[in-house]
Protein backbone atom coordinates (compact mmCIF):
# COMPACT_ATOMS: atom_id res chain seq x y z
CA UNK A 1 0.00 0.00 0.00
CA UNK A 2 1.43 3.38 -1.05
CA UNK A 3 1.57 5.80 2.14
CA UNK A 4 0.27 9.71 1.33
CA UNK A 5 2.98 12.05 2.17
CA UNK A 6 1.88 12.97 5.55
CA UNK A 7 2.00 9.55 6.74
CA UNK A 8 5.45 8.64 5.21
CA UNK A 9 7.00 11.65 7.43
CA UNK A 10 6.01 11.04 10.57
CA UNK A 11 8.66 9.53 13.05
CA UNK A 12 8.44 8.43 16.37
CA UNK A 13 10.88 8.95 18.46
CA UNK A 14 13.77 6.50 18.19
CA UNK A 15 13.62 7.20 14.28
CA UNK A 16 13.75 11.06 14.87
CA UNK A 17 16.49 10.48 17.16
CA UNK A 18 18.67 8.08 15.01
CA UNK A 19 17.60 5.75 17.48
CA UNK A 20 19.60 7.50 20.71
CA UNK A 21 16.07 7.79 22.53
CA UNK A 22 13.08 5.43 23.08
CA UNK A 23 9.49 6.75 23.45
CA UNK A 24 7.55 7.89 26.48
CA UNK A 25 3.82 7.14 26.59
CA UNK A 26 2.84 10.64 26.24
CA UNK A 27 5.07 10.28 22.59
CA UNK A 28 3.49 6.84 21.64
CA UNK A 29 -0.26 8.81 22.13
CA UNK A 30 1.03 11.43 20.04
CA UNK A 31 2.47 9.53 17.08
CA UNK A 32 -0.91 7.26 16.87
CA UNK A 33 -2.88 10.30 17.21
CA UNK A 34 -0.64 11.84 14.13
CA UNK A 35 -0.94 8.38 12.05
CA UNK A 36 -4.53 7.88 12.49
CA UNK A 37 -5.08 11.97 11.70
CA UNK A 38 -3.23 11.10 8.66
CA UNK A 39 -4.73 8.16 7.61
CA UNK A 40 -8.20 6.72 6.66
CA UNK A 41 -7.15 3.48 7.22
CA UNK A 42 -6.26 4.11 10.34
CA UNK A 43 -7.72 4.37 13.50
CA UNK A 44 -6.76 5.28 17.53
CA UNK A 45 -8.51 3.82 20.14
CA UNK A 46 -8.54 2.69 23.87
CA UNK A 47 -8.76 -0.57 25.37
CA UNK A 48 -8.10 -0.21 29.17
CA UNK A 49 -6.44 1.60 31.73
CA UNK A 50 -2.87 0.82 33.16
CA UNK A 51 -2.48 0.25 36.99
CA UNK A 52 -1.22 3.99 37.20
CA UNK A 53 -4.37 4.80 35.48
CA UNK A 54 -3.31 5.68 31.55
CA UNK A 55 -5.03 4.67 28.89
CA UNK A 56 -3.90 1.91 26.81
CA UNK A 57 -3.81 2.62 23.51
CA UNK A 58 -4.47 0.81 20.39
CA UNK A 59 -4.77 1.34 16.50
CA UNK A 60 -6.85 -0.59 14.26
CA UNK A 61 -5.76 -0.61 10.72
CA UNK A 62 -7.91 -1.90 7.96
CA UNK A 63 -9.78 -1.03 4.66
CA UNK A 64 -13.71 0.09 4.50
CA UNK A 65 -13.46 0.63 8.20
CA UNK A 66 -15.99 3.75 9.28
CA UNK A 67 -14.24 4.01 12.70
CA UNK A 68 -12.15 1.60 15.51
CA UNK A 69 -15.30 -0.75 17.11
CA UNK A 70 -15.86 -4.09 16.89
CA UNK A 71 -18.16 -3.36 14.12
């Protein structure tokens, strides 16, 4: 699948880094936030909360898909 232009320049944060850094949570959120904004295919969701009481979050990534439920 060919990626639009938006989606082929986003980095997360080892990538931007030349892979001195890993990602925080607060940078995974943000890069699936960006990637699902950029895509149709796409899409952030939720599944949980972690013992310290962040979300868990999760992308769903298919074709014909109207949004991330079970549906």
């Amino acid at each position: 699948a060919q990626q639009s232009g938006s989606i082929a320049d986003l980095k997360t944060t080892a990538e931007a880094s030349g892979f001195k850094s890993t990602s925080a949570y607060e940078d995974v959120v943000k890069f699936m936030k960006a990637v699902d904004a950029a895509s149709p295919n796409i899409f952030y969701a939720t599944y949980g909360k972690t013992a310290e009481g962040r979300e868990m979050p999760l992308a769903v990534v298919g074709t014909g898909l109207k949004d991330a439920s079970a549906a």
